[in-house]
Protein backbone atom coordinates (compact mmCIF):
# COMPACT_ATOMS: atom_id res chain seq x y z
CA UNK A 1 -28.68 78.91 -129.68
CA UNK A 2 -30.80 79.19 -133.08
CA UNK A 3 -27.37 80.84 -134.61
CA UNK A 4 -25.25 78.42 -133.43
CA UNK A 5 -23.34 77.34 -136.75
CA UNK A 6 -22.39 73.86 -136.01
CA UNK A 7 -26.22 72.06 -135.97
CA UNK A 8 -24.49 68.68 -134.88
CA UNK A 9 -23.69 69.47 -131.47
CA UNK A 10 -27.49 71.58 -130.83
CA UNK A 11 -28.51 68.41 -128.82
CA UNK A 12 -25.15 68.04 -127.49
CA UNK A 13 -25.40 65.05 -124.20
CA UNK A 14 -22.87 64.22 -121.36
CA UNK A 15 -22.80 61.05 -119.23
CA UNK A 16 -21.28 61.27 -116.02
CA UNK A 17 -17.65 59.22 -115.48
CA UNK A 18 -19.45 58.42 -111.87
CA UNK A 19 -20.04 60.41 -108.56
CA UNK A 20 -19.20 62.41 -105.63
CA UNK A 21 -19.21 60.76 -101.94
CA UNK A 22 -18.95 63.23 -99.10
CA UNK A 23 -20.75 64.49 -95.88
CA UNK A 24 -21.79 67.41 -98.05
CA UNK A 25 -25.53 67.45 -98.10
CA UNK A 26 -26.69 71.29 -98.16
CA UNK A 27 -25.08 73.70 -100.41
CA UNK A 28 -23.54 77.30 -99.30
CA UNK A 29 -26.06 78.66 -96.94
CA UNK A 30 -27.96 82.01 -98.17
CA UNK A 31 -28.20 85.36 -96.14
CA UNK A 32 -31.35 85.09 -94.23
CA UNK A 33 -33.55 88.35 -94.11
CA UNK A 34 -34.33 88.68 -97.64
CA UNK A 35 -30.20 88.60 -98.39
CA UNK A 36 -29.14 91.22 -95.79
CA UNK A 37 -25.68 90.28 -94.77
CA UNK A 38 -25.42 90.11 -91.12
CA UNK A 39 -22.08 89.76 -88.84
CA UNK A 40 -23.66 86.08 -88.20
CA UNK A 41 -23.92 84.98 -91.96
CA UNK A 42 -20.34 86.13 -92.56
CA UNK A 43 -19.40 83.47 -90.03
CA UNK A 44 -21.77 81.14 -91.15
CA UNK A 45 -19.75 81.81 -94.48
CA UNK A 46 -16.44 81.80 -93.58
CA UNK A 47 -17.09 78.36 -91.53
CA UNK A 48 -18.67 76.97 -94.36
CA UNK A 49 -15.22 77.65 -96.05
CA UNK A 50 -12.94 76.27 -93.62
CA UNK A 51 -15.46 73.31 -94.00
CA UNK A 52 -14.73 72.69 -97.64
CA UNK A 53 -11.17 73.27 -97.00
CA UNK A 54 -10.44 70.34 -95.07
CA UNK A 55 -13.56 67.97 -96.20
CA UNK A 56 -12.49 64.99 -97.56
CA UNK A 57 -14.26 63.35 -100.51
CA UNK A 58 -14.50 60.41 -102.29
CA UNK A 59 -15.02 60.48 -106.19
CA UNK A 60 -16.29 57.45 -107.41
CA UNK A 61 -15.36 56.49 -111.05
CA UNK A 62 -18.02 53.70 -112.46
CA UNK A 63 -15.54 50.40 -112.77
CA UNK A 64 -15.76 50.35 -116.52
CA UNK A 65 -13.70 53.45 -116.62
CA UNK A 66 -11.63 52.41 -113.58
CA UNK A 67 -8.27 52.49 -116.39
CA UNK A 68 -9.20 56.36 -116.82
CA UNK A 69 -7.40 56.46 -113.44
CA UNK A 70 -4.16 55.04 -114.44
CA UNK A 71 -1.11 57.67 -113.62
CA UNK A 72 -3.73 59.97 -111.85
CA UNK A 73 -1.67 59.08 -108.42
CA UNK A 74 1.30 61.03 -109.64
CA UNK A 75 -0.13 64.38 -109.23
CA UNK A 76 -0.85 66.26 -106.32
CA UNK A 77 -3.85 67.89 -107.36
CA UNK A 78 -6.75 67.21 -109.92
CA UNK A 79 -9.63 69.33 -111.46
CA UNK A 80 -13.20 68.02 -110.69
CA UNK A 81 -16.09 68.93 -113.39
CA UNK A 82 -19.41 67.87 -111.74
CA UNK A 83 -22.84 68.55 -112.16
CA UNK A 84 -24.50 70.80 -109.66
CA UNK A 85 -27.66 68.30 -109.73
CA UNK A 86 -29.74 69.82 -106.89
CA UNK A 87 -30.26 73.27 -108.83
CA UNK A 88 -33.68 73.59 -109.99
CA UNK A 89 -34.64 73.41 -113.49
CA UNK A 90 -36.56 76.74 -113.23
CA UNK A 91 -33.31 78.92 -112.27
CA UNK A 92 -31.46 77.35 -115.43
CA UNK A 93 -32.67 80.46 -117.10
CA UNK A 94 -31.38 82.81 -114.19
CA UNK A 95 -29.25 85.46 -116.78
CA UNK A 96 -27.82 87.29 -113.25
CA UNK A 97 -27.71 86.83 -109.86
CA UNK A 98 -26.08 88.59 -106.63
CA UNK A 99 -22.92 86.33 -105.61
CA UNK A 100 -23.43 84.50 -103.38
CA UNK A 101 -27.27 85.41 -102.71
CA UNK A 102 -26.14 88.81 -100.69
CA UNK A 103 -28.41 91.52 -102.01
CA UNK A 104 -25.62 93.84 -100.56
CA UNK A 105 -23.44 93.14 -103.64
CA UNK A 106 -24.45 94.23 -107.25
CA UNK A 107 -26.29 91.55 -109.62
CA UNK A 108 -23.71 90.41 -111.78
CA UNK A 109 -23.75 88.01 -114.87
CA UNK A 110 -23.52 83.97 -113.58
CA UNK A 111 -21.00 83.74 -115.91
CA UNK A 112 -19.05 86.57 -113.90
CA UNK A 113 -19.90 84.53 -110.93
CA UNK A 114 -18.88 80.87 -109.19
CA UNK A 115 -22.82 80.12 -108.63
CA UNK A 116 -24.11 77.02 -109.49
CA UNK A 117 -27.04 78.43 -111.06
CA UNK A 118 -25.84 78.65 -114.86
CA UNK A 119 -27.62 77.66 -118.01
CA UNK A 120 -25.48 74.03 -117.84
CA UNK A 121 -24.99 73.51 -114.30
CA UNK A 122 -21.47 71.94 -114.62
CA UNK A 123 -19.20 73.31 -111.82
CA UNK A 124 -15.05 73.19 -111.76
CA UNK A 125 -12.84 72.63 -108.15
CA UNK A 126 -9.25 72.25 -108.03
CA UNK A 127 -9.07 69.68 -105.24
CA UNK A 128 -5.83 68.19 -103.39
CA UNK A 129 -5.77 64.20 -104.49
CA UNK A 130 -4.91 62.76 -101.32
CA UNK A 131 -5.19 58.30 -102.38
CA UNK A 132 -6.37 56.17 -105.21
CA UNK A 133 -7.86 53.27 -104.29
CA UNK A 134 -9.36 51.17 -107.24
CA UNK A 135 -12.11 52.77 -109.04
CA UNK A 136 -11.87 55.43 -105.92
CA UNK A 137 -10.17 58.93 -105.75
CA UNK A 138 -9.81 60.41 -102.00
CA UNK A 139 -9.57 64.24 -102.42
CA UNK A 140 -9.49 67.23 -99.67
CA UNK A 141 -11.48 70.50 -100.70
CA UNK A 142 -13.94 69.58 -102.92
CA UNK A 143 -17.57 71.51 -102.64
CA UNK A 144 -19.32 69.08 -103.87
CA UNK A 145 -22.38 67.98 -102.42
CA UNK A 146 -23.58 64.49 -102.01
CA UNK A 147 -24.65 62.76 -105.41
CA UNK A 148 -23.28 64.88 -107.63
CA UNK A 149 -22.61 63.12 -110.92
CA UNK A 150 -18.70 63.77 -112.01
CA UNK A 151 -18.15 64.83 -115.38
CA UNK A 152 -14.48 64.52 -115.98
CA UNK A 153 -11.49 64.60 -114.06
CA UNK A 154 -8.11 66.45 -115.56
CA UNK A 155 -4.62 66.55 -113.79
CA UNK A 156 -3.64 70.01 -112.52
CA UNK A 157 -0.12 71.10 -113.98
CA UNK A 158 1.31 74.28 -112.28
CA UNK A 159 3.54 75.42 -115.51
CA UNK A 160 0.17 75.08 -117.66
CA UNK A 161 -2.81 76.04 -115.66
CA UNK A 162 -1.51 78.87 -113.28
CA UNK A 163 -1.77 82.37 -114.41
CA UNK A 164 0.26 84.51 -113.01
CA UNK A 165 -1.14 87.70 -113.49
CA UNK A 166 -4.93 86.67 -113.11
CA UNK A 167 -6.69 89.46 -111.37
CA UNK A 168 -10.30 89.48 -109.67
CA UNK A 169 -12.88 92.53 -109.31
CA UNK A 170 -13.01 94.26 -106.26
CA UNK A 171 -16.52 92.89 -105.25
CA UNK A 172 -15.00 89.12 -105.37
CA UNK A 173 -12.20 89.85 -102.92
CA UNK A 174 -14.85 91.65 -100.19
CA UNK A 175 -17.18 88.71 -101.00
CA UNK A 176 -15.88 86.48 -97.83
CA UNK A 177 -13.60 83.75 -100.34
């Protein structure tokens, strides 16, 4: 960052709107076996999918900010920017990794990647808003774990945020999504 040009936001902070409630403790399991995929880890994976598909979770806004919330109800679906706060300091620094820990797919830049290891460890999920209630947001899909702190929270808008012709590399589509 030493040639960043803008020297006010170096020290840049973030404080968390409030936090994620769920039954999510452990994140995405790894291949076992040094990260040989197996038949059984794909269907560890793939449950661990249908899992966050259909998990309901609470988001937690701190009351202060409670009128953040008002005309969230109207949309169907939300973004979610949290902080993957279980990721240790030491793999901050991590420049590559192999998605999702299988050593059977190429190392590939995190920022070419959905891990949670990154050099800020904020983490984006379009989630299905299900309720308000309060200072409370019920949402279904969320991969959130237990804890984590949220960041912000933006409306999804069909006609703005989906791209049409988006395309992903071959090596995301075989990686069990």
């Amino acid at each position: 960052m030493s040639d960043y040009p803008n020297d006010w936001c170096k020290d840049m902070r973030v404080k968390p709107v409030g936090y994620v409630r769920t039954s999510l403790k452990d994140p995405l399991p790894l291949p076992q076996d040094g990260g040989l995929v197996t038949e059984k880890y794909v269907e560890r994976l793939k449950e661990y999918h249908r899992r966050i598909k259909d998990l309901e979770s609470e988001l937690v806004i701190f009351p202060e900010l409670q009128d953040m919330l008002e005309g969230i109800g109207e949309f169907s679906h939300i973004f979610v920017l949290y902080w993957a706060h279980l990721v240790p300091e030491g793999r901050k620094g991590t420049l590559q990794v192999h998605p999702m820990g299988r050593r059977d797919m190429p190392k590939k830049g995190v920022f070419a990647t959905c891990s949670p290891v990154r050099p800020n460890s904020i983490l984006l999920s379009p989630v299905r808003l299900l309720t308000r209630k309060g200072n409370a947001l019920l949402v279904r899909g969320l991969e959130a774990l237990d804890g984590s702190p949220i960041l912000d929270i933006k409306p999804y808008v069909k006609g703005y945020h989906c791209v049409e012709e988006a395309t992903v590399p071959e090596w995301m589509k075989s990686s069990g999504r």
